[in-house]
PDB file of N, CA and C in Angstrom:
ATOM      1  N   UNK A   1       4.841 108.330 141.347  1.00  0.00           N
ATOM      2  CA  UNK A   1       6.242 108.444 141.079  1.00  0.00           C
ATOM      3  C   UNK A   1       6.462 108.283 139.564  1.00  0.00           C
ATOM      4  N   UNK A   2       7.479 109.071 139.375  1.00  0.00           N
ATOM      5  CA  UNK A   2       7.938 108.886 137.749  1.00  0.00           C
ATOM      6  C   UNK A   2       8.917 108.312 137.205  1.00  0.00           C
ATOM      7  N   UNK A   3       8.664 107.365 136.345  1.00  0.00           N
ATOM      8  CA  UNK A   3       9.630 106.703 136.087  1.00  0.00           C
ATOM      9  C   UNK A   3      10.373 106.580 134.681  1.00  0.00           C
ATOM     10  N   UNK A   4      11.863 107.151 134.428  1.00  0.00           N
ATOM     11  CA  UNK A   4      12.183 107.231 133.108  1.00  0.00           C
ATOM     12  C   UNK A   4      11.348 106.285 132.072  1.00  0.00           C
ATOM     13  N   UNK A   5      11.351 104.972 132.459  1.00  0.00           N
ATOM     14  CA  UNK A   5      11.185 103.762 131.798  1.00  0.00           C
ATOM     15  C   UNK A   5       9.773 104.018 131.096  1.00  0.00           C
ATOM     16  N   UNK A   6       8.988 104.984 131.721  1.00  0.00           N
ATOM     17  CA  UNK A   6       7.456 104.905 131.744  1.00  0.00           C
ATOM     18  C   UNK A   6       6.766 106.092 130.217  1.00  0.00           C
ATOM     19  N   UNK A   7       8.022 106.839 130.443  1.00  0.00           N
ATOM     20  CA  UNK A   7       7.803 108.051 129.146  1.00  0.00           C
ATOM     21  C   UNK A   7       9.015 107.735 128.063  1.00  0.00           C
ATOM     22  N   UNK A   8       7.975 107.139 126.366  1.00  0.00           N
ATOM     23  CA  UNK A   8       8.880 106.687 125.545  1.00  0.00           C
ATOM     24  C   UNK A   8       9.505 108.175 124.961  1.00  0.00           C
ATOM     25  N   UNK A   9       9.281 109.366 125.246  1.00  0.00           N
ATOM     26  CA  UNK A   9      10.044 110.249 124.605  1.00  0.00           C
ATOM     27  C   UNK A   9      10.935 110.623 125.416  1.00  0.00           C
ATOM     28  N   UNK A  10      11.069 110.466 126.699  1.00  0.00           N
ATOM     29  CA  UNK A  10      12.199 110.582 127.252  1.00  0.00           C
ATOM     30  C   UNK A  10      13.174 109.549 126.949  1.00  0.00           C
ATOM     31  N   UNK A  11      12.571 108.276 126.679  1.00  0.00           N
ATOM     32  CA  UNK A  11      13.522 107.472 126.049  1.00  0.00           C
ATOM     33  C   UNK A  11      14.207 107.814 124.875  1.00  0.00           C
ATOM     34  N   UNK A  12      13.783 108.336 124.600  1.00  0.00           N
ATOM     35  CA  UNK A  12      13.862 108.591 122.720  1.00  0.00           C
ATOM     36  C   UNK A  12      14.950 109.670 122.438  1.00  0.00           C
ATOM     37  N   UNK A  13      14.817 110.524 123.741  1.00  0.00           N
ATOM     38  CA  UNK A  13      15.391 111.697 123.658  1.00  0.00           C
ATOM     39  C   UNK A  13      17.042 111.239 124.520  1.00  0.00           C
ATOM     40  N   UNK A  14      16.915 110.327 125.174  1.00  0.00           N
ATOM     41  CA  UNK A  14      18.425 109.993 125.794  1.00  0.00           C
ATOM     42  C   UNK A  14      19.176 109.301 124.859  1.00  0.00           C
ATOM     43  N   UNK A  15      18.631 108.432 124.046  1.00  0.00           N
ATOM     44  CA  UNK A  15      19.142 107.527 123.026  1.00  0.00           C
ATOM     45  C   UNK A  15      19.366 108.744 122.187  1.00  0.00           C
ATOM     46  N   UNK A  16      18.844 109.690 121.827  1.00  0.00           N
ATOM     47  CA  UNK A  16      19.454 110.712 120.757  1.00  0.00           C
ATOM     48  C   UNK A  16      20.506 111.508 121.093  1.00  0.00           C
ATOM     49  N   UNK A  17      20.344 112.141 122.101  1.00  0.00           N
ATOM     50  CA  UNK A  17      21.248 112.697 122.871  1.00  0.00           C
ATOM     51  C   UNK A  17      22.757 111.929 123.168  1.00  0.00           C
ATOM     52  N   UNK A  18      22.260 110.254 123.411  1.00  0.00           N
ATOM     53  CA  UNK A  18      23.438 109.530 123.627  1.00  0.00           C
ATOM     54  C   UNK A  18      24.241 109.344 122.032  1.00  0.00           C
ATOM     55  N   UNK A  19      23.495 109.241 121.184  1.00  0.00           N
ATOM     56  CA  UNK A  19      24.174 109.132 119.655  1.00  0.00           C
ATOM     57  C   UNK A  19      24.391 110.146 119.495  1.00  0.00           C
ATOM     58  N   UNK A  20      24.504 111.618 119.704  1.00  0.00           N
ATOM     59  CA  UNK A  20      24.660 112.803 119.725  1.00  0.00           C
ATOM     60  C   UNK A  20      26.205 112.773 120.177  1.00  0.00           C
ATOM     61  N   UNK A  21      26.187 112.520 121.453  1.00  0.00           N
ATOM     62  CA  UNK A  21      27.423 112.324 122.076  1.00  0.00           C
ATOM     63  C   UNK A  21      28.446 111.579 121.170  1.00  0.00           C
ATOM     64  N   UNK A  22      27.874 110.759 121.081  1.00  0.00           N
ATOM     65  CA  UNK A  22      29.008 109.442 120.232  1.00  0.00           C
ATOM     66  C   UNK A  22      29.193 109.981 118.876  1.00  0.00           C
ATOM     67  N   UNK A  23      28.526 110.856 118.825  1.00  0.00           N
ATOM     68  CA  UNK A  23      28.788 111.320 116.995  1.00  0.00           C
ATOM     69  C   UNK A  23      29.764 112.216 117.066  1.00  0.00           C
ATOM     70  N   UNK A  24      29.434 113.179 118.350  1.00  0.00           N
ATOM     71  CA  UNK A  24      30.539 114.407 118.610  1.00  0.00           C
ATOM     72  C   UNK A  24      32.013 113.564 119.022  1.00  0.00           C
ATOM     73  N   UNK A  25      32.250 112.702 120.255  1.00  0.00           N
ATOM     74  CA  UNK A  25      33.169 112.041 120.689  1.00  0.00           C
ATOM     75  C   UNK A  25      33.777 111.674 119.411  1.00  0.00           C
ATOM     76  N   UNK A  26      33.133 110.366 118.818  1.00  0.00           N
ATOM     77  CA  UNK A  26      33.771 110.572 117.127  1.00  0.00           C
ATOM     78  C   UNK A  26      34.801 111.508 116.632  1.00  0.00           C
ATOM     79  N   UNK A  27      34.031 112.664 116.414  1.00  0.00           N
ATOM     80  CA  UNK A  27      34.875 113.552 115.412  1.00  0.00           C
ATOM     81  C   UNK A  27      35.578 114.373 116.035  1.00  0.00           C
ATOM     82  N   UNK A  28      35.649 114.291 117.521  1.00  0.00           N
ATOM     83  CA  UNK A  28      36.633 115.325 118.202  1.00  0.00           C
ATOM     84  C   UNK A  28      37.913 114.336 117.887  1.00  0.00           C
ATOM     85  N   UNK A  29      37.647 112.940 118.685  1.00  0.00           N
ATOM     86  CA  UNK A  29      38.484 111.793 117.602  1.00  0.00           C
ATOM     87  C   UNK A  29      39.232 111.770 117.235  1.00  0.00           C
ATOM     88  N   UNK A  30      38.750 112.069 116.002  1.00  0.00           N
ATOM     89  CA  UNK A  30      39.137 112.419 114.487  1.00  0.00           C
ATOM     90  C   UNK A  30      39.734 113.380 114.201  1.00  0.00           C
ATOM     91  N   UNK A  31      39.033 114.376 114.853  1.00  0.00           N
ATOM     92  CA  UNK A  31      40.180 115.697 114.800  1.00  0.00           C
ATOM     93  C   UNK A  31      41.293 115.785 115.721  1.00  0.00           C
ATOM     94  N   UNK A  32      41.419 115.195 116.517  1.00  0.00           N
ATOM     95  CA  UNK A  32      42.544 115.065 117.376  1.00  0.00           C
ATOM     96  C   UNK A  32      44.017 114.209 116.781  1.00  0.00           C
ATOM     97  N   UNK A  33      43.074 112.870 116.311  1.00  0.00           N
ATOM     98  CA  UNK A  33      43.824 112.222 115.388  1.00  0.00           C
ATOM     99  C   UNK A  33      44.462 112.777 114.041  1.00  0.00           C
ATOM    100  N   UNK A  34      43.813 113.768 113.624  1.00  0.00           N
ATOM    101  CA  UNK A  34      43.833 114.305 112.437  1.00  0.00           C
ATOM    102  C   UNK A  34      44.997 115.028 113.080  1.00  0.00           C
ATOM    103  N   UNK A  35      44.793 116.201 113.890  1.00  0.00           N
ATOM    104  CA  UNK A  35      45.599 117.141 114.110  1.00  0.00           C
ATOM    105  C   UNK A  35      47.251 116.323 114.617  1.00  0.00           C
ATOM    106  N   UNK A  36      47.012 115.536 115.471  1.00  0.00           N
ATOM    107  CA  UNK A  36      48.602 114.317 115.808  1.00  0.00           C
ATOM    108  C   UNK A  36      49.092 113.990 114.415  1.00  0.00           C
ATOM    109  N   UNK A  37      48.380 113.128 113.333  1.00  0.00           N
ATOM    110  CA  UNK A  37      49.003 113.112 112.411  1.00  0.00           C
ATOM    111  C   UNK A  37      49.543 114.096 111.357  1.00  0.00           C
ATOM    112  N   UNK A  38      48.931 115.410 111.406  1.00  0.00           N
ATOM    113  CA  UNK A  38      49.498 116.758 110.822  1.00  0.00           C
ATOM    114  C   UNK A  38      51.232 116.913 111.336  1.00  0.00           C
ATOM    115  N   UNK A  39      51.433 116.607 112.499  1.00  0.00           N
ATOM    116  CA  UNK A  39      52.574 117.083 113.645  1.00  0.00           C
ATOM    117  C   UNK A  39      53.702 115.983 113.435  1.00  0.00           C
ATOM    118  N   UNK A  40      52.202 114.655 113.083  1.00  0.00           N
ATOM    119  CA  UNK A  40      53.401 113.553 112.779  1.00  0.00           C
ATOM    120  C   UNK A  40      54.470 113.640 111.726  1.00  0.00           C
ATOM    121  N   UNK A  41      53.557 113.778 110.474  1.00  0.00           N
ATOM    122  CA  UNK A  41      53.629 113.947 109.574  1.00  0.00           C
ATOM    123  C   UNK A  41      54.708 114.800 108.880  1.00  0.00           C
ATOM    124  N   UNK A  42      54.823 116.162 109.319  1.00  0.00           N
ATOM    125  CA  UNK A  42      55.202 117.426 109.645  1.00  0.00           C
ATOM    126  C   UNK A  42      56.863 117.150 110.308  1.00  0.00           C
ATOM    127  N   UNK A  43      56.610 115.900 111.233  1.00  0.00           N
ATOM    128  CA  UNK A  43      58.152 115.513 112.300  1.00  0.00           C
ATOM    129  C   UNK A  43      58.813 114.632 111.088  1.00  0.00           C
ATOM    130  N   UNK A  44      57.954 113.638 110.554  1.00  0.00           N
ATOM    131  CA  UNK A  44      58.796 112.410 109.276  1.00  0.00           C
ATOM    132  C   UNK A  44      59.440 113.847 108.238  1.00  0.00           C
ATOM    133  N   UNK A  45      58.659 114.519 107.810  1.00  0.00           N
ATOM    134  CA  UNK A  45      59.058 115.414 106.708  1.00  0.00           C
ATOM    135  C   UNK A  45      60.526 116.291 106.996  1.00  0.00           C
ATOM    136  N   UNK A  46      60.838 117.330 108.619  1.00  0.00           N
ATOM    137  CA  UNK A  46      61.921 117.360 108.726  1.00  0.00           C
ATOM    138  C   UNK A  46      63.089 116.166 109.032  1.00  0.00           C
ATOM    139  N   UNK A  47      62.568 115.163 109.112  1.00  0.00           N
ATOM    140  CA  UNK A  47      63.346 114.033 109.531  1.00  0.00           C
ATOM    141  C   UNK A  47      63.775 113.666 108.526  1.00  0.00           C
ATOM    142  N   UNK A  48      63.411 113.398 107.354  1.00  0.00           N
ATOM    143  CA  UNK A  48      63.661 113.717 105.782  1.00  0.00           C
ATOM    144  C   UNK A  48      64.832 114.112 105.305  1.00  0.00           C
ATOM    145  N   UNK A  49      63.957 115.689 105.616  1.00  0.00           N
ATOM    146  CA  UNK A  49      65.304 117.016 105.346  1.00  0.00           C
ATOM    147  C   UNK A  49      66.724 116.632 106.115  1.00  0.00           C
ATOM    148  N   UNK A  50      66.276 116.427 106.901  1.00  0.00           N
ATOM    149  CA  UNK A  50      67.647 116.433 108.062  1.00  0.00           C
ATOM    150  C   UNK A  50      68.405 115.430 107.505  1.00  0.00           C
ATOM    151  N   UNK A  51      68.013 114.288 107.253  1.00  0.00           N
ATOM    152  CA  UNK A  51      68.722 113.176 106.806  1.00  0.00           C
ATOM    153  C   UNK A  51      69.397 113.954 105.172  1.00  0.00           C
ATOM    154  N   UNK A  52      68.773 114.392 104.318  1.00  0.00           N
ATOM    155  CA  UNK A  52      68.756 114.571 103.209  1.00  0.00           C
ATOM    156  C   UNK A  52      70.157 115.816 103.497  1.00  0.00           C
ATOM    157  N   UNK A  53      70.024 116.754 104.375  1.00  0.00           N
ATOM    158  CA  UNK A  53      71.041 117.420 104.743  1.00  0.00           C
ATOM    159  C   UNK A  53      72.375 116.591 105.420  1.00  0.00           C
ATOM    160  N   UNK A  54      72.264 116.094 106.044  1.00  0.00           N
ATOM    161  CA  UNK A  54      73.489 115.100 106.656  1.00  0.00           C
ATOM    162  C   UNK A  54      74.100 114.434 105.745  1.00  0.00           C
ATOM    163  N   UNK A  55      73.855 114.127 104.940  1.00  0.00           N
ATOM    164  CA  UNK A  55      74.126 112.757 104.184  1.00  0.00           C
ATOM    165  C   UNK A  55      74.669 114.240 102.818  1.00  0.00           C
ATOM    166  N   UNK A  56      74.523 115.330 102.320  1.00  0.00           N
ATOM    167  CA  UNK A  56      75.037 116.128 101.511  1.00  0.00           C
ATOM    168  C   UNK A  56      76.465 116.796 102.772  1.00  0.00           C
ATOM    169  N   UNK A  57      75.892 116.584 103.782  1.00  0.00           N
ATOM    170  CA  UNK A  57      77.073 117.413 104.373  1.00  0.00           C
ATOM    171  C   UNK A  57      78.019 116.631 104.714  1.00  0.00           C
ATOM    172  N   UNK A  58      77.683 115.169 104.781  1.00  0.00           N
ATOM    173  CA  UNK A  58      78.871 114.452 104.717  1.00  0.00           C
ATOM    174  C   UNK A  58      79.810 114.434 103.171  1.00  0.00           C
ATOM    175  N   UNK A  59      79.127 114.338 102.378  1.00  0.00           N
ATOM    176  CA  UNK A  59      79.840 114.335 101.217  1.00  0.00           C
ATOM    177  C   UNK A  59      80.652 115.557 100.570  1.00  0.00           C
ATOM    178  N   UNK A  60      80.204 117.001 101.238  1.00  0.00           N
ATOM    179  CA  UNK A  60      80.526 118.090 101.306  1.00  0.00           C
ATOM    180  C   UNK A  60      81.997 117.720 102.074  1.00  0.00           C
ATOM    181  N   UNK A  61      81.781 117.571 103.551  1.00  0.00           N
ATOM    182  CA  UNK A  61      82.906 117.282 104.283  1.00  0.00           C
ATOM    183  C   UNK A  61      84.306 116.282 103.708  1.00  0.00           C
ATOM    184  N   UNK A  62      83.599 115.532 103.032  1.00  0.00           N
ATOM    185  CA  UNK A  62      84.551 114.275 102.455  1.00  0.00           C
ATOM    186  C   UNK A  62      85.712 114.965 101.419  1.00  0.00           C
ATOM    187  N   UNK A  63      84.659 116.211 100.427  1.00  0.00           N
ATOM    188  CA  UNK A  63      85.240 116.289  99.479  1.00  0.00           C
ATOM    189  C   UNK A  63      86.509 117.516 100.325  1.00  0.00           C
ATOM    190  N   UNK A  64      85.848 118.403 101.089  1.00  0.00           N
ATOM    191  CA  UNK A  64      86.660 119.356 101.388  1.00  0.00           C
ATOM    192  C   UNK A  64      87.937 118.679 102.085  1.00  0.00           C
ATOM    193  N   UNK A  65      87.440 117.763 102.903  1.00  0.00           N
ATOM    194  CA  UNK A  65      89.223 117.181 103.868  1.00  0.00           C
ATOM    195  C   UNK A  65      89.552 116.277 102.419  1.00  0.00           C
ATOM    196  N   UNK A  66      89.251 115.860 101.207  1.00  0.00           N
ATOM    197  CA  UNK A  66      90.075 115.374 100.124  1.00  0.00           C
ATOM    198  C   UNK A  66      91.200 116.717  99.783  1.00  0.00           C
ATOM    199  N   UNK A  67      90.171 117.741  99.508  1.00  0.00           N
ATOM    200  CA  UNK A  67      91.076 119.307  98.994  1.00  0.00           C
ATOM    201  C   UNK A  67      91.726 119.353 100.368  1.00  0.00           C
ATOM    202  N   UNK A  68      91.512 119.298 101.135  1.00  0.00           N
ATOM    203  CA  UNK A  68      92.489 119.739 102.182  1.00  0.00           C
ATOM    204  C   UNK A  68      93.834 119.101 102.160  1.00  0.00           C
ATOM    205  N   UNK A  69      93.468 117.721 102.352  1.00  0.00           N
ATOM    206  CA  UNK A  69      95.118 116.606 101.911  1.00  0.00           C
ATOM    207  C   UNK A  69      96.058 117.019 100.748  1.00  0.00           C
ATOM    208  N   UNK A  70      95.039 117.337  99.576  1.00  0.00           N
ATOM    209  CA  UNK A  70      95.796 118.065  98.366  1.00  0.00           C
ATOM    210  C   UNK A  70      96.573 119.332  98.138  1.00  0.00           C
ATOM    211  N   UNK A  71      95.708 120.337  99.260  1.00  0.00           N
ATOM    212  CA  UNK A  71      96.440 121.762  99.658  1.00  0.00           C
ATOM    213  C   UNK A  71      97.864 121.103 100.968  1.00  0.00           C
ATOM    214  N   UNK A  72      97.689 120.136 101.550  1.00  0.00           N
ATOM    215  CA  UNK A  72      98.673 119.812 102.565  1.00  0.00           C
ATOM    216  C   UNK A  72      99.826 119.204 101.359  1.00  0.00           C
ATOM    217  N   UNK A  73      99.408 118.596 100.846  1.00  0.00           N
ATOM    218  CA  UNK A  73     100.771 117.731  99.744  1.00  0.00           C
ATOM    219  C   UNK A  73     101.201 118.766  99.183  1.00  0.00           C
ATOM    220  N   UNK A  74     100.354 119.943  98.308  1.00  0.00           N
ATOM    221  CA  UNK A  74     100.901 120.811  97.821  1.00  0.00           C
ATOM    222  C   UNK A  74     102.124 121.928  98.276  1.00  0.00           C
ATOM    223  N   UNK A  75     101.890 122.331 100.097  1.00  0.00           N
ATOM    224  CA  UNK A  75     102.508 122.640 100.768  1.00  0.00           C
ATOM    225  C   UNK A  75     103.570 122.129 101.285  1.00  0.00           C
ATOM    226  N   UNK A  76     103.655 120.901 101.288  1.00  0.00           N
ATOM    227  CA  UNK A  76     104.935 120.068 101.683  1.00  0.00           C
ATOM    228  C   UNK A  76     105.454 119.829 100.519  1.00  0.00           C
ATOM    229  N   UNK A  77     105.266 119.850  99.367  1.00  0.00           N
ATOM    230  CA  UNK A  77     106.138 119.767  98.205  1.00  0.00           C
ATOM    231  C   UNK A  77     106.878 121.195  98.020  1.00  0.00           C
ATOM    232  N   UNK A  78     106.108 122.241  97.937  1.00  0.00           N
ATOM    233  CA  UNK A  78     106.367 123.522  97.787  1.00  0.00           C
ATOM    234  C   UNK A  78     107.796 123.512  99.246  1.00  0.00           C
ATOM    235  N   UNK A  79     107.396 123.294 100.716  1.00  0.00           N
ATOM    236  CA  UNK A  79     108.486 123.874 100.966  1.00  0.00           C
ATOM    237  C   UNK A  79     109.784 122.535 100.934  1.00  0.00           C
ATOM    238  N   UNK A  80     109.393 121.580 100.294  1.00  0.00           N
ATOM    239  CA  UNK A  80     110.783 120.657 100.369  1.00  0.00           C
ATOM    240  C   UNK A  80     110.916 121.202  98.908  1.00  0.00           C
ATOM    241  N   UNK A  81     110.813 122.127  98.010  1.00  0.00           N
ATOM    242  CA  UNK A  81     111.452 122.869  97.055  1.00  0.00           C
ATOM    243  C   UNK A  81     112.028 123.988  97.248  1.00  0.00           C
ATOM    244  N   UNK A  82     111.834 124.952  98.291  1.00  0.00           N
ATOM    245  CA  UNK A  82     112.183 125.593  98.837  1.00  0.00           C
ATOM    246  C   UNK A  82     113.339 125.203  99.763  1.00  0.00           C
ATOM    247  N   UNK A  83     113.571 124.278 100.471  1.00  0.00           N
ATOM    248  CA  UNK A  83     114.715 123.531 101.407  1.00  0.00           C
ATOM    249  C   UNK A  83     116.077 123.098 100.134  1.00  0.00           C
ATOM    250  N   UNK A  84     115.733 122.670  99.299  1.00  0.00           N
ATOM    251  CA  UNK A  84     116.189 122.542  97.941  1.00  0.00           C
ATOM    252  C   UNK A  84     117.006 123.811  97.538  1.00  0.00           C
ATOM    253  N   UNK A  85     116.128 124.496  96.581  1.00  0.00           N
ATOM    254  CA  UNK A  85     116.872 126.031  96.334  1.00  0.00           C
ATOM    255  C   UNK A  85     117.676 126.368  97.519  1.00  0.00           C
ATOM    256  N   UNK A  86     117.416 126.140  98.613  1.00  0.00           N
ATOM    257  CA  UNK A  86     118.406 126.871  99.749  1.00  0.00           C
ATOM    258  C   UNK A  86     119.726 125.739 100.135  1.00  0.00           C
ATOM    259  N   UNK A  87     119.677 124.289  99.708  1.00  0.00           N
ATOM    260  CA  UNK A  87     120.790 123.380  99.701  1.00  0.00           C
ATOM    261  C   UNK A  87     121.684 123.885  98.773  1.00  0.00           C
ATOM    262  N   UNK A  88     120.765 124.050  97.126  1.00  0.00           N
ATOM    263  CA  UNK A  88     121.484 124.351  96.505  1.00  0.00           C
ATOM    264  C   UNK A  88     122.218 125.788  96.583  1.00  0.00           C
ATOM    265  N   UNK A  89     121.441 126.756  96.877  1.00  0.00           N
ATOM    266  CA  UNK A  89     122.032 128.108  97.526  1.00  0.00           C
ATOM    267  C   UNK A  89     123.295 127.547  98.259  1.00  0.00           C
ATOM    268  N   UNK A  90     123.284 127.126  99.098  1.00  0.00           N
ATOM    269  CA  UNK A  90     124.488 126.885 100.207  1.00  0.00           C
ATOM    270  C   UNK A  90     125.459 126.263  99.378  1.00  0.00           C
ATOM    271  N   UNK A  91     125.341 125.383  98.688  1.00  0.00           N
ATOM    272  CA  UNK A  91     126.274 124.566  98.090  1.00  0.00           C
ATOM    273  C   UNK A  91     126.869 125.652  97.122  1.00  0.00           C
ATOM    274  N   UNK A  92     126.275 126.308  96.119  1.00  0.00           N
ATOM    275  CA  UNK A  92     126.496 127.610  95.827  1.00  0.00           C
ATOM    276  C   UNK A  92     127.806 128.549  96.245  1.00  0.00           C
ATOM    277  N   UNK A  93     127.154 129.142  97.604  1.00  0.00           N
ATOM    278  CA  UNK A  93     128.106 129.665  98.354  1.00  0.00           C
ATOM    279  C   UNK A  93     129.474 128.372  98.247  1.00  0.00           C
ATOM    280  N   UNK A  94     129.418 127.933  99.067  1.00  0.00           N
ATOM    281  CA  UNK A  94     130.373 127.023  99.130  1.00  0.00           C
ATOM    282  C   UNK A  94     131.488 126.773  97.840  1.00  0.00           C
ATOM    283  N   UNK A  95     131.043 126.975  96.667  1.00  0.00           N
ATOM    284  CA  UNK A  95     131.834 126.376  95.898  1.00  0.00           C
ATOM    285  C   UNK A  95     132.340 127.690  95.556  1.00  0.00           C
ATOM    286  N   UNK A  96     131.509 128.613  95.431  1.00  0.00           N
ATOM    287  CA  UNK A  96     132.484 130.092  95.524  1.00  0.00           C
ATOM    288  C   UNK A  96     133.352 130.748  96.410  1.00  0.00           C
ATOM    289  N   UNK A  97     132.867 129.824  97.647  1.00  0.00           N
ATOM    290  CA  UNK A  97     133.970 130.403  98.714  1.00  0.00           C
ATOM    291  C   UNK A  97     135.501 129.891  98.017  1.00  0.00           C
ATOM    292  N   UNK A  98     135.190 128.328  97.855  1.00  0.00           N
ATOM    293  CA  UNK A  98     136.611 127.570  97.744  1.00  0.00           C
ATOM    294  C   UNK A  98     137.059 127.861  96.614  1.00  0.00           C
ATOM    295  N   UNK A  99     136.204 128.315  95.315  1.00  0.00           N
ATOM    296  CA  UNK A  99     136.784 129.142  94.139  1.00  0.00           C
ATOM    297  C   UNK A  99     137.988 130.473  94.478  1.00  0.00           C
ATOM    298  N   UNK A 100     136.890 131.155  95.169  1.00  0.00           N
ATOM    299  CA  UNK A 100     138.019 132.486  95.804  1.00  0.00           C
ATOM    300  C   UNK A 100     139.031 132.092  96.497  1.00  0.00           C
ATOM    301  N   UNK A 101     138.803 130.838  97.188  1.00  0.00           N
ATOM    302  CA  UNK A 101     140.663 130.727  98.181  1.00  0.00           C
ATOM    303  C   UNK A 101     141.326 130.076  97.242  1.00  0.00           C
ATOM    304  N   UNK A 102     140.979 129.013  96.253  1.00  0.00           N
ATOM    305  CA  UNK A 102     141.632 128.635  95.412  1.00  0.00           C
ATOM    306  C   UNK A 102     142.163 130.090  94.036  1.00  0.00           C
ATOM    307  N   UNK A 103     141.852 130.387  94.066  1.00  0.00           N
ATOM    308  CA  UNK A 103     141.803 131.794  93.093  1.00  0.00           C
ATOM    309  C   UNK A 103     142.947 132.971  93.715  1.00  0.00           C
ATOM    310  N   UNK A 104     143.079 133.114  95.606  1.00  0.00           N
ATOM    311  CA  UNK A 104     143.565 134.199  96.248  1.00  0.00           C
ATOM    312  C   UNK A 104     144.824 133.089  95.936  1.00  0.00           C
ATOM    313  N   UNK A 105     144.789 131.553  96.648  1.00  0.00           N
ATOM    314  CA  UNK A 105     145.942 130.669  96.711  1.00  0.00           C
ATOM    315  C   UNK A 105     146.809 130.800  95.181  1.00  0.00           C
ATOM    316  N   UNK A 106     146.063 130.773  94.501  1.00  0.00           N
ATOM    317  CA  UNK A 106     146.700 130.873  92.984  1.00  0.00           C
ATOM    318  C   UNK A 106     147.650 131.683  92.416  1.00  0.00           C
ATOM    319  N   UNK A 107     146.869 133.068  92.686  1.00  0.00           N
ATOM    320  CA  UNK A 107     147.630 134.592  92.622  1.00  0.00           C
ATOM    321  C   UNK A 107     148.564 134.700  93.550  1.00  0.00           C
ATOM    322  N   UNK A 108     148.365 134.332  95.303  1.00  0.00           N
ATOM    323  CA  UNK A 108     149.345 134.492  96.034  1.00  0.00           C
ATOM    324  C   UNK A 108     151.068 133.467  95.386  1.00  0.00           C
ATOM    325  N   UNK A 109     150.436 131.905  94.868  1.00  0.00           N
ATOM    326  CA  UNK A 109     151.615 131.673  93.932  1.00  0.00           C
ATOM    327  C   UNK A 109     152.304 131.918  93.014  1.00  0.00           C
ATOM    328  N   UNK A 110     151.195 132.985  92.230  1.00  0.00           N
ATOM    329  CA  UNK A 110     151.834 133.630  91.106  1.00  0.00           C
ATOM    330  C   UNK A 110     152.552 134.602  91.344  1.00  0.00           C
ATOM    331  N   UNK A 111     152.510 135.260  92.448  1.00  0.00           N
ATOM    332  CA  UNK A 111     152.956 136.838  92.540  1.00  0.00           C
ATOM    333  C   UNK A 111     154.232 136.254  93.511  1.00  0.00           C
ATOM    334  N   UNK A 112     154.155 135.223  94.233  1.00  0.00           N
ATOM    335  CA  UNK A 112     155.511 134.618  94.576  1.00  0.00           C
ATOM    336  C   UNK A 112     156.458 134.268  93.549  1.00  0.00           C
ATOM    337  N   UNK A 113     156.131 133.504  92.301  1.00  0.00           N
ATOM    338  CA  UNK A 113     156.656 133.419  91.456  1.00  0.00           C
ATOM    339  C   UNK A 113     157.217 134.112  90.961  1.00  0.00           C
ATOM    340  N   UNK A 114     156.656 135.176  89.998  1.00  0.00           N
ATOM    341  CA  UNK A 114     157.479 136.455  89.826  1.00  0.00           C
ATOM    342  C   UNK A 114     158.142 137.572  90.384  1.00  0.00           C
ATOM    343  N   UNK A 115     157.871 137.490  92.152  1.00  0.00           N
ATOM    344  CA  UNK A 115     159.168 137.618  92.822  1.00  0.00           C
ATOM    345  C   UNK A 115     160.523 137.092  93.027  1.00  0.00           C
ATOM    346  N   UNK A 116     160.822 135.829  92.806  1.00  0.00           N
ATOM    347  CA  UNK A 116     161.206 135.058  93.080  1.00  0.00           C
ATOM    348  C   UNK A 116     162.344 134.627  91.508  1.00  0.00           C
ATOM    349  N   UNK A 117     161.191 135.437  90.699  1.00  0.00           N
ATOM    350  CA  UNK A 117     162.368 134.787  89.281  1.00  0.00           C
ATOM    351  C   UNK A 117     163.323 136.033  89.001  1.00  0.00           C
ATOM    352  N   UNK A 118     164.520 135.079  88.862  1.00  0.00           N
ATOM    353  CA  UNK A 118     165.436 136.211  88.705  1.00  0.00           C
ATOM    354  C   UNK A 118     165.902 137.008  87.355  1.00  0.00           C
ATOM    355  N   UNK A 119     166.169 138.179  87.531  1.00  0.00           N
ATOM    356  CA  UNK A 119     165.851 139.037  86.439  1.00  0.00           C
ATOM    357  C   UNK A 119     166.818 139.647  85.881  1.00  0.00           C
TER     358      UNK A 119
END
């Protein structure tokens, strides 16, 4: 009968074979590890960006709703100037209406008058 134990090159040759293994296991490993940290690596870097984008688009956002409040004030000033010109418009009218009845009232007294005086 044969016995591994009995032939030192079969010994010799499993122990190589077994460090063979462990050398390959190793570096598949390694490359596995290698390749996860590429992906990792790769995930921190857009995680980065993204942050680096958020944080500009907030300040983007900040500034635009600032211009926005400023285009809103601008618009509410503009039409309470506009409500204005049209008070004063009306008031306008108004004082020309009561000009003309005071003006028709006037003439209608005058032209009574010089009916009225005797001649």
């Amino acid at each position: 009968m044969l016995l591994y134990s009995d032939h030192p090159e079969l010994i010799w040759r499993g122990k190589k074979r077994r460090r063979e293994a462990i050398t390959a296991a190793t570096c598949l490993t390694e490359a596995l590890v290698d390749h996860l940290n590429v992906g990792v690596a790769q995930a921190y870097m857009n995680q980065r960006k993204l942050d680096h984008e958020v944080k500009t688009l907030q300040v983007q956002a900040a500034q635009f709703a600032k211009q926005t409040g400023q285009w809103i004030g601008m618009v509410e000033n503009f039409n309470q100037a506009l409500k204005e010109i049209g008070d004063v418009e009306n008031w306008a009218r108004s004082i020309e209406l009561d000009m003309r009845t005071i003006a028709t009232a006037l003439e209608y007294v005058y032209k009574g008058q010089l009916q009225s005086a005797p001649s």
